[in-house]
Every structure is written in C-alpha cells, then in structure tokens.
C-alpha atoms as a PDB file:
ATOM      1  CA  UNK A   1       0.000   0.000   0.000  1.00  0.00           C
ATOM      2  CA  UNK A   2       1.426   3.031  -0.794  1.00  0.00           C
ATOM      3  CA  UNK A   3       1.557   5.726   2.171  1.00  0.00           C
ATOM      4  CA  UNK A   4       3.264   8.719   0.856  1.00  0.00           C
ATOM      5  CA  UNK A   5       1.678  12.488   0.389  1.00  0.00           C
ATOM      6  CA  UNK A   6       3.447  13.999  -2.389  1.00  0.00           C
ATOM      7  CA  UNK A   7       4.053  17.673  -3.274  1.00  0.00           C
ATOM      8  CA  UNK A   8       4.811  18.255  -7.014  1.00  0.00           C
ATOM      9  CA  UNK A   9       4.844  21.565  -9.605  1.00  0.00           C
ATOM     10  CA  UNK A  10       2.962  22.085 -12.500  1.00  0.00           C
ATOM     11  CA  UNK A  11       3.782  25.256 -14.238  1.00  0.00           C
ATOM     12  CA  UNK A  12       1.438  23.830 -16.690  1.00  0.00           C
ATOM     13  CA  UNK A  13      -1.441  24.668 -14.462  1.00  0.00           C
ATOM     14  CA  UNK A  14      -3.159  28.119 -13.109  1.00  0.00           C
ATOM     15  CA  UNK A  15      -2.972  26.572  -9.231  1.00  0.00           C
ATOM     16  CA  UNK A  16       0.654  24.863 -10.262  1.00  0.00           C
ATOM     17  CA  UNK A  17       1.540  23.596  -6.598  1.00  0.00           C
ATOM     18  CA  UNK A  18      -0.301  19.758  -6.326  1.00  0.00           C
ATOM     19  CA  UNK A  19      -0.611  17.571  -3.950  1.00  0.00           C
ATOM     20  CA  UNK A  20      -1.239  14.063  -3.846  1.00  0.00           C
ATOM     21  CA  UNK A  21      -2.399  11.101  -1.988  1.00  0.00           C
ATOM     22  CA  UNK A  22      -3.362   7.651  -2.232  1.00  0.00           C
ATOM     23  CA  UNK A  23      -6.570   5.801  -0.370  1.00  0.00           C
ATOM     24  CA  UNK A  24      -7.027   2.586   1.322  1.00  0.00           C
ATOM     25  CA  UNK A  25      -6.217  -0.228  -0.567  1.00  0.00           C
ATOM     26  CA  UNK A  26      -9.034  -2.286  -1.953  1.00  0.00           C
ATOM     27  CA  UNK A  27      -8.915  -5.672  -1.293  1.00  0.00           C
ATOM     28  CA  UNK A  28     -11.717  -6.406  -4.372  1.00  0.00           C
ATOM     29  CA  UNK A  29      -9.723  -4.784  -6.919  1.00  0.00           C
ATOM     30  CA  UNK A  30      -6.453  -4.664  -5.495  1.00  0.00           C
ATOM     31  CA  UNK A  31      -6.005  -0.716  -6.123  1.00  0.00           C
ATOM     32  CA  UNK A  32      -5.526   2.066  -4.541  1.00  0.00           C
ATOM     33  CA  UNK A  33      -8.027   5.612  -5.721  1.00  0.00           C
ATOM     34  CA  UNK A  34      -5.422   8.683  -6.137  1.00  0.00           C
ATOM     35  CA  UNK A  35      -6.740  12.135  -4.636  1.00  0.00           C
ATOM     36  CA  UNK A  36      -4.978  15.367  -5.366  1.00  0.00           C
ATOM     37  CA  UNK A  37      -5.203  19.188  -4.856  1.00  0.00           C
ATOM     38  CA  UNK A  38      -3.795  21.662  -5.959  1.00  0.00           C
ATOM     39  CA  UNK A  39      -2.639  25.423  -5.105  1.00  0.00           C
ATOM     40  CA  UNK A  40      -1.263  28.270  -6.400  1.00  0.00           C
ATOM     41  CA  UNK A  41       1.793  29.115  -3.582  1.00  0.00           C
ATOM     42  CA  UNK A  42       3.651  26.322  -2.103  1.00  0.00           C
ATOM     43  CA  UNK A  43       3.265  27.382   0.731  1.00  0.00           C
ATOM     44  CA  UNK A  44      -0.616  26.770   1.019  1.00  0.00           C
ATOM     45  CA  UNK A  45       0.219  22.873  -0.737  1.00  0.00           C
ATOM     46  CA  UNK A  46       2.853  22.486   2.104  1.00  0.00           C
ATOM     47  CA  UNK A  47       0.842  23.283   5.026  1.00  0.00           C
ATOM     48  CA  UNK A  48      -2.093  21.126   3.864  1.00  0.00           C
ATOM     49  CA  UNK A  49       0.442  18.312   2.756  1.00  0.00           C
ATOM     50  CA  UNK A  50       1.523  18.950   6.807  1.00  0.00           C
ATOM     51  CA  UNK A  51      -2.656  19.093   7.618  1.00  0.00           C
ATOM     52  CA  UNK A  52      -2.957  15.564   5.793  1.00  0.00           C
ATOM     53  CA  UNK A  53       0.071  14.167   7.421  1.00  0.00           C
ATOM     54  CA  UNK A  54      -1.097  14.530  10.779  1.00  0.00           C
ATOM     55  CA  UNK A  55      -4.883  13.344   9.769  1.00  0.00           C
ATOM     56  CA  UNK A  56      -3.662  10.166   8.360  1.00  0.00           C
ATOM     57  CA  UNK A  57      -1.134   9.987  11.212  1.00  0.00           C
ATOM     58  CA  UNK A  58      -3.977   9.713  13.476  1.00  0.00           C
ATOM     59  CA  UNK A  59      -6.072   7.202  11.832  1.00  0.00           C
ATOM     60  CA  UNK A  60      -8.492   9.491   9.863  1.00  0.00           C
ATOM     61  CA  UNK A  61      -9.608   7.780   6.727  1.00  0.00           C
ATOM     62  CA  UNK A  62      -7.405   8.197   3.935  1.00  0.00           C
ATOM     63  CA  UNK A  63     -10.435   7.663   1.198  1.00  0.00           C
ATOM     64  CA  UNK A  64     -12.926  10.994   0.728  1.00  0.00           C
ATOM     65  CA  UNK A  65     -15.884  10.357   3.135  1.00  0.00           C
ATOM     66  CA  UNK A  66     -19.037   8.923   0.994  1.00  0.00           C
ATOM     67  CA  UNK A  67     -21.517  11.755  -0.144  1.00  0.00           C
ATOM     68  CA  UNK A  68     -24.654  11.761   1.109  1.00  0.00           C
ATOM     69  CA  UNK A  69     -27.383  13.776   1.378  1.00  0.00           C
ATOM     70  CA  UNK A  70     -29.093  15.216   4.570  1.00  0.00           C
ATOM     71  CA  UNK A  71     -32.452  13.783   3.960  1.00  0.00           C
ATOM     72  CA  UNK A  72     -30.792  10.409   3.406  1.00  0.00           C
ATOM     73  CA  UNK A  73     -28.748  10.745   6.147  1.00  0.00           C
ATOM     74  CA  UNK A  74     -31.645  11.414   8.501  1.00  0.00           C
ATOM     75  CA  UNK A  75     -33.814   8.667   6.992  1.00  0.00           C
ATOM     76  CA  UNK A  76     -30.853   6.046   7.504  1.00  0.00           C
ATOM     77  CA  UNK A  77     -30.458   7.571  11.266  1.00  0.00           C
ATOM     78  CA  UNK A  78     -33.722   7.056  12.347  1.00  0.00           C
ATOM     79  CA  UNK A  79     -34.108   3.567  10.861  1.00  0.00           C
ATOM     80  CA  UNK A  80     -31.232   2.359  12.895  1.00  0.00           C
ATOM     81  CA  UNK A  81     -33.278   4.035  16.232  1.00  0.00           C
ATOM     82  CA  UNK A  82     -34.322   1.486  19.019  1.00  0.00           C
ATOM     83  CA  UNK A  83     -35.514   4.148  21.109  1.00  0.00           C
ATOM     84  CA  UNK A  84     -38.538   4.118  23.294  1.00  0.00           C
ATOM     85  CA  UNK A  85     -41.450   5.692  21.047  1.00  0.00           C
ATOM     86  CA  UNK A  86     -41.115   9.079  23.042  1.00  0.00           C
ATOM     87  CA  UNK A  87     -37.655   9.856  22.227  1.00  0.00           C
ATOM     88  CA  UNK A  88     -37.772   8.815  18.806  1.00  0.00           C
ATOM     89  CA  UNK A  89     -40.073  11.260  18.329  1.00  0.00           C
ATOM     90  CA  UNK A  90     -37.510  13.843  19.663  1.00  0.00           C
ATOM     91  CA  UNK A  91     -35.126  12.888  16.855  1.00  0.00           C
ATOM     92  CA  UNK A  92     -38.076  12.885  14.436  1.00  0.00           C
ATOM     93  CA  UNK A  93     -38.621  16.497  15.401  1.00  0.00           C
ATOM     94  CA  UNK A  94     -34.741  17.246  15.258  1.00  0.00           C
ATOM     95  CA  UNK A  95     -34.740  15.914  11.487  1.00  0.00           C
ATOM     96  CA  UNK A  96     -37.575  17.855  10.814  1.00  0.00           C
ATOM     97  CA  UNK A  97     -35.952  21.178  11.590  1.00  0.00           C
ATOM     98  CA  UNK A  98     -32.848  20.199  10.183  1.00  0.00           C
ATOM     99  CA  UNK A  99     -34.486  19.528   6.856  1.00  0.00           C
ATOM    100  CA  UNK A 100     -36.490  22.507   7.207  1.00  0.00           C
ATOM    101  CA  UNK A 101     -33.589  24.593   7.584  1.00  0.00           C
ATOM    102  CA  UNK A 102     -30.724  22.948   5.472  1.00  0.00           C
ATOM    103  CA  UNK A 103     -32.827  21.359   2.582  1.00  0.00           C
ATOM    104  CA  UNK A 104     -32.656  18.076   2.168  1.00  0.00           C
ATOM    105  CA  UNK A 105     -30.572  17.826  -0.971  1.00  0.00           C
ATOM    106  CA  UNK A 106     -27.542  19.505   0.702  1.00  0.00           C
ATOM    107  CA  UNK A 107     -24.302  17.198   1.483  1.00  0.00           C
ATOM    108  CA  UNK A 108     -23.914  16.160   5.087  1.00  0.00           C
ATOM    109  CA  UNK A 109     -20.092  17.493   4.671  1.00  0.00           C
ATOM    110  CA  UNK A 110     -21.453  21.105   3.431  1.00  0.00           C
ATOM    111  CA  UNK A 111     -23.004  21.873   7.114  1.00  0.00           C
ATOM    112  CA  UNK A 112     -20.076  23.807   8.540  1.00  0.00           C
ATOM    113  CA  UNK A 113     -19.599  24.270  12.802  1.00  0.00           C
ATOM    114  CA  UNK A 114     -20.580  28.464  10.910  1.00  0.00           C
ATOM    115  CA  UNK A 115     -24.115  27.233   9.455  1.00  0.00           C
ATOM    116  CA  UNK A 116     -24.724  24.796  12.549  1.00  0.00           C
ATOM    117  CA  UNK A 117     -24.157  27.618  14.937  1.00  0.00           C
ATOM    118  CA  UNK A 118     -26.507  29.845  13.189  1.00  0.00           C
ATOM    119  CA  UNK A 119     -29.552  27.156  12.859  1.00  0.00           C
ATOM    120  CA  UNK A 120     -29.051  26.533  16.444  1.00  0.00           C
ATOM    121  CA  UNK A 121     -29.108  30.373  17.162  1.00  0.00           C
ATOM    122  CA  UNK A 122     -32.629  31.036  14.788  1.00  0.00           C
ATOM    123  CA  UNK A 123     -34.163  28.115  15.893  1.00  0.00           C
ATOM    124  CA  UNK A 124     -37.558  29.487  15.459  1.00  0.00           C
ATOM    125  CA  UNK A 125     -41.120  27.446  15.627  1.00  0.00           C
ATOM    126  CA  UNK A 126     -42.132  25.702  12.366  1.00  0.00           C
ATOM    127  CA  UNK A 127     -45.740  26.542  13.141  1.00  0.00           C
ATOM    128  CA  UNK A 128     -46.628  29.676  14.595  1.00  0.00           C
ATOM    129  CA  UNK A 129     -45.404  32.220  15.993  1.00  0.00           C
ATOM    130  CA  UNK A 130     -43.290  33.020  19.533  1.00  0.00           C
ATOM    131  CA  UNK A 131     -40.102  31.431  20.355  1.00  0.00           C
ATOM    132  CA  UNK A 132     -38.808  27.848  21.349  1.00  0.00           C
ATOM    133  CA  UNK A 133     -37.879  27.731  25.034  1.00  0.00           C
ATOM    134  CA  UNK A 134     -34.230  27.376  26.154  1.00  0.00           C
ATOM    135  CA  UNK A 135     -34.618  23.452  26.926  1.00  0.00           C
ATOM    136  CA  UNK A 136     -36.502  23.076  23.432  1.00  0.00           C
ATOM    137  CA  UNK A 137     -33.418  25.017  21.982  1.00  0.00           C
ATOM    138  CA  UNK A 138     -30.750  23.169  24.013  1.00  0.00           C
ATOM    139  CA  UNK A 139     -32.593  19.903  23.124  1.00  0.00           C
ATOM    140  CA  UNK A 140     -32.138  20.258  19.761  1.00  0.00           C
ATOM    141  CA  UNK A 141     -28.455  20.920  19.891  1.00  0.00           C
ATOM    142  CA  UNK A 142     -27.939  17.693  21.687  1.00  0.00           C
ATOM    143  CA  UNK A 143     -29.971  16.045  19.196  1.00  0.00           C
ATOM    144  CA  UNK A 144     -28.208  16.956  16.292  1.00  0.00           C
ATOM    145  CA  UNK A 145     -24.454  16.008  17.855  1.00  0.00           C
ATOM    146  CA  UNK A 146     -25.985  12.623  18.736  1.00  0.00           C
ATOM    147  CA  UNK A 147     -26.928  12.593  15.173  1.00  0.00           C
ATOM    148  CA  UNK A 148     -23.588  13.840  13.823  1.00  0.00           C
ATOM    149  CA  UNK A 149     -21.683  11.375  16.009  1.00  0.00           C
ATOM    150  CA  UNK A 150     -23.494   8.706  14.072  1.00  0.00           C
ATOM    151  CA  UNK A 151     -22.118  10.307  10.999  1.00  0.00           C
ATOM    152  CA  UNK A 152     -18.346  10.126  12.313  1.00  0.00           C
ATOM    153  CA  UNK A 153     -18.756   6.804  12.919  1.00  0.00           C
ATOM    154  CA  UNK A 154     -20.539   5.734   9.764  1.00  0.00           C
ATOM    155  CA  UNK A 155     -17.173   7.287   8.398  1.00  0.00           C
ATOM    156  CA  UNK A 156     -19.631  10.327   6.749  1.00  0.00           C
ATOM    157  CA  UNK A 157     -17.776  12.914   8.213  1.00  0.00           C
ATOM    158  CA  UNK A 158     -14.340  13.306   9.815  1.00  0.00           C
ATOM    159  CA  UNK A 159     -15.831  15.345  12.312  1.00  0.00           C
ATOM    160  CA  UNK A 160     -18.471  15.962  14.265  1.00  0.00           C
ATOM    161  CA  UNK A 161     -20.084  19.659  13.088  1.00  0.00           C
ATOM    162  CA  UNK A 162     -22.108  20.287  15.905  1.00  0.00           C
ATOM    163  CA  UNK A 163     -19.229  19.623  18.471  1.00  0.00           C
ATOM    164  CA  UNK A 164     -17.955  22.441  19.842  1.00  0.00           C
ATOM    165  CA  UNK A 165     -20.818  24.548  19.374  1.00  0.00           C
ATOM    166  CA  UNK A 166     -21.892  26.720  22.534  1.00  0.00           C
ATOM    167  CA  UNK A 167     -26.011  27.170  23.343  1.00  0.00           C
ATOM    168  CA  UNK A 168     -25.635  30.679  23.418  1.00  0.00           C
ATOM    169  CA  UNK A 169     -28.948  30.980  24.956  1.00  0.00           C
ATOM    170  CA  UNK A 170     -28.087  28.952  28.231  1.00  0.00           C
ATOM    171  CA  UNK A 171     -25.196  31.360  28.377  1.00  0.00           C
ATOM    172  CA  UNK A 172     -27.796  33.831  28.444  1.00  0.00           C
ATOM    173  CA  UNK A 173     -30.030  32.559  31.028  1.00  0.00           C
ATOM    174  CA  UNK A 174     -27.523  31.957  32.983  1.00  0.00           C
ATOM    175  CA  UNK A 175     -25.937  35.029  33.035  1.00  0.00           C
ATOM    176  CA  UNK A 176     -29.857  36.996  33.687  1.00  0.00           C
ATOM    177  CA  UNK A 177     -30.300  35.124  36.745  1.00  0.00           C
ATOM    178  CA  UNK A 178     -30.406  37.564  39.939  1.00  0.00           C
ATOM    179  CA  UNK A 179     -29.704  35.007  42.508  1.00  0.00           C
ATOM    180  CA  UNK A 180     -27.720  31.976  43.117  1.00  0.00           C
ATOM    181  CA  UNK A 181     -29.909  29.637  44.052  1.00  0.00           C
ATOM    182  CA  UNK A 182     -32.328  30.254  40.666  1.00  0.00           C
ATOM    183  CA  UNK A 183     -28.940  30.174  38.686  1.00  0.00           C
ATOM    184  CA  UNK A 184     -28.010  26.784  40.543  1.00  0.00           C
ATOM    185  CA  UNK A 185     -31.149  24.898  40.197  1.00  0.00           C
ATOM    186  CA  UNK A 186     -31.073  25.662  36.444  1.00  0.00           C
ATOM    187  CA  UNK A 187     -27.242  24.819  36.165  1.00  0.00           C
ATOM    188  CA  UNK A 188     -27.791  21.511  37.476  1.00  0.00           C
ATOM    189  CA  UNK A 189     -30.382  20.619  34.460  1.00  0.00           C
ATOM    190  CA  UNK A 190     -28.432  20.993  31.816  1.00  0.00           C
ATOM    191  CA  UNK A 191     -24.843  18.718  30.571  1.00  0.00           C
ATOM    192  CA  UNK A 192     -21.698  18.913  31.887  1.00  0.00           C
ATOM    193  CA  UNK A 193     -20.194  20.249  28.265  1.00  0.00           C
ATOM    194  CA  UNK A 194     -22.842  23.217  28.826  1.00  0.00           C
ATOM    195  CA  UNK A 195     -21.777  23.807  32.616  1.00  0.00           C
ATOM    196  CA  UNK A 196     -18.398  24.320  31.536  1.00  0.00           C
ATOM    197  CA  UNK A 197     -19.140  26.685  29.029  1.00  0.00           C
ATOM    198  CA  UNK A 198     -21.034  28.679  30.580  1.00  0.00           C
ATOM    199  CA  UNK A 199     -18.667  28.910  33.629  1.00  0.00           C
ATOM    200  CA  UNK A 200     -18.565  32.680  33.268  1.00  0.00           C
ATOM    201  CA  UNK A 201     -21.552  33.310  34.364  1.00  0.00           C
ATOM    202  CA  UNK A 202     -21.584  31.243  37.442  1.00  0.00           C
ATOM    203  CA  UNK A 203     -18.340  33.082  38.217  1.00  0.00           C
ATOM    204  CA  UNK A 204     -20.027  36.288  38.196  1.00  0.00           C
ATOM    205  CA  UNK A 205     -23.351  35.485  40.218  1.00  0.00           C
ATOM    206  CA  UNK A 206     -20.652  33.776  42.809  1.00  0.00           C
ATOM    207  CA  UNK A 207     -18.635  37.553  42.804  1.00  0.00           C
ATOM    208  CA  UNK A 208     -21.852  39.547  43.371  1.00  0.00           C
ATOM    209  CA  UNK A 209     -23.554  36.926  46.024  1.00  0.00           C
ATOM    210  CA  UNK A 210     -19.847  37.372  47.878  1.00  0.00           C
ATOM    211  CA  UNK A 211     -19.863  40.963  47.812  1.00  0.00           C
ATOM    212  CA  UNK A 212     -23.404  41.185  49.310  1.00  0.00           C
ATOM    213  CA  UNK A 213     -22.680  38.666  52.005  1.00  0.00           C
ATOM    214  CA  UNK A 214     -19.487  40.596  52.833  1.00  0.00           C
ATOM    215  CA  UNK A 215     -19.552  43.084  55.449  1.00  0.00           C
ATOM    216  CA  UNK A 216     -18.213  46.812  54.509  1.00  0.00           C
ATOM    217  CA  UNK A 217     -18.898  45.521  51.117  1.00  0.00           C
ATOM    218  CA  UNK A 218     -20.584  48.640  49.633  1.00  0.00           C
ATOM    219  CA  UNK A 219     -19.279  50.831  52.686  1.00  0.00           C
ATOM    220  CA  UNK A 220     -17.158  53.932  51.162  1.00  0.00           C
END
C-alpha cells in the first residue's frame, strides 16, 4: 500500500503547486483511488500536505468520506433508532428542523460548525409564531451532535459539526439570573459540556452573592 503524500509543480497549471495522496487499498480490486489538490503558492500545498500528514497519522480515513445527502442521512439515522417511542419522536422532530432549515438535498459534509451555529441560534417554531424555550433550543443541539456522532462513525464525516458549538442561549439565562440559588437549580439541568461553558456566568453570580454577604462591602 502506498503511504506517501506527495508535493509536485505544475507550471502547466493556473494553481501549479499539487498535492497528492493515495486511499485505502481495496482488497476487491487490489487498487488504490489517487486524490490530489492543488494550489497556487507552495506554501498553502505544504501546510495542507503537513494538515494531511497529521490526519492520516492519526487514523483518519485516507479515502474521501461517501456523499450523502441530509435527507438520506436522517432517513438512515432514524431507521437504525431502538428508542422508546417518546424519544424517537424527539429525533423525528430534530430531522424535521434540520431539513427545514438545510434542505434536504444539501451534502452532510457542506453543514459547517458556521451554518450549525446559526440554525441553532434562529431556531424558530415551524408553526406559529413566539419562540422555542431554552430546553426546546438546548434539546435540539444535543440532538443533532448525537446525530452527527453517528455520521463520524458511519465514516460520513471526519468530524463531528455540531461539536464544539456553545447554546448561546443557556449562556444567556444563565448570566440573567439575579440570585444563586435560581442560577443553581437551572445549572444543574443541563450537561456537563454546557456547565463548563457557561462557567462565566456562574463566576459572576458567585462575585456579586460574595460581595453582598461581605460586610463593609458597599461601605465607602
């Protein structure tokens, strides 16, 4: 099998810096499929020759992840569900404002961590009017990185899009609460990942309950 990312020049071509790769090796036909891309300074090809070195170097797949559609993608994700009724109607739900929102013809690798950040942020009813409550909101979110980790490791994606992305509106909450004990009882209903996020705003409640439990504290 061959291993090795090459960097070659082209001054044939417009973008004359190319790289090149090979994928896994097929067993069936006992090839391997060639990738390339190319770039017009070397040293855009070198850094993504580097980028591609340490992907491979940690196991990522060396083949380009499958193509697939969001609407399939969703259809295969809740036919592999063995859920109790109730939450696979929560996923149902998810797809459905997903789809609404994406389109079902667009690629699972063309939702960025940019467009899932902003579909969390407008989450808006699809009937109606008003807006979705902060658990509804924060449901959702965890919903769709369940759903994306089942693309990672149906080898769909390399990573999960939803991942690192913040619910700004806990942050929010959080941060509007007047008291400590309506900011604790709230912090302890939502995941660890969003606790730690939103750590600023715990800080900040913890400052200003000090200070009013100090003595002298507003003294001049």
């Amino acid at each position: 099998m061959i291993t090795k990312i090459g960097l070659y020049r082209n001054p044939r071509k417009k973008k004359t810096w190319v790289v090149r790769w090979f994928g896994e090796y097929d067993l069936a036909t006992g090839k391997q499929k060639r990738y390339s891309k190319s770039f017009k300074k070397k040293r855009d090809a070198e850094a993504f020759k580097l980028q591609k070195e340490v992907e491979f170097g940690e196991g990522q797949r060396r083949d380009r992840p499958e193509e697939i559609t969001l609407k399939d993608f969703c259809r295969s994700y809740m036919e592999c569900l063995n859920l109790r009724p109730e939450t696979v109607k929560l996923y149902d739900n998810t797809n459905r404002w997903l789809l609404d929102y994406f389109g079902g013809r667009t690629l699972l690798r063309q939702i960025t961590p940019l467009t899932a950040e902003r579909f969390i942020i407008l989450l808006k009813p699809l009937r109606g009017k008003g807006e979705l409550s902060t658990s509804t909101r924060h449901r959702f979110l965890r919903n769709s990185r369940t759903m994306f980790n089942k693309a990672v490791a149906w080898e769909i994606l390399n990573r999960n899009t939803f991942a690192n992305i913040t619910n700004q509106e806990v942050v929010r909450v959080l941060a509007g609460h007047s008291d400590l004990r309506t900011t604790m009882q709230y912090y302890c209903q939502i995941d660890s990942d969003q606790r730690a996020k939103a750590a600023a705003a715990i800080d900040d409640l913890l400052e200003q309950t000090d200070a009013r439990m100090t003595p002298g504290a507003h003294s001049g």
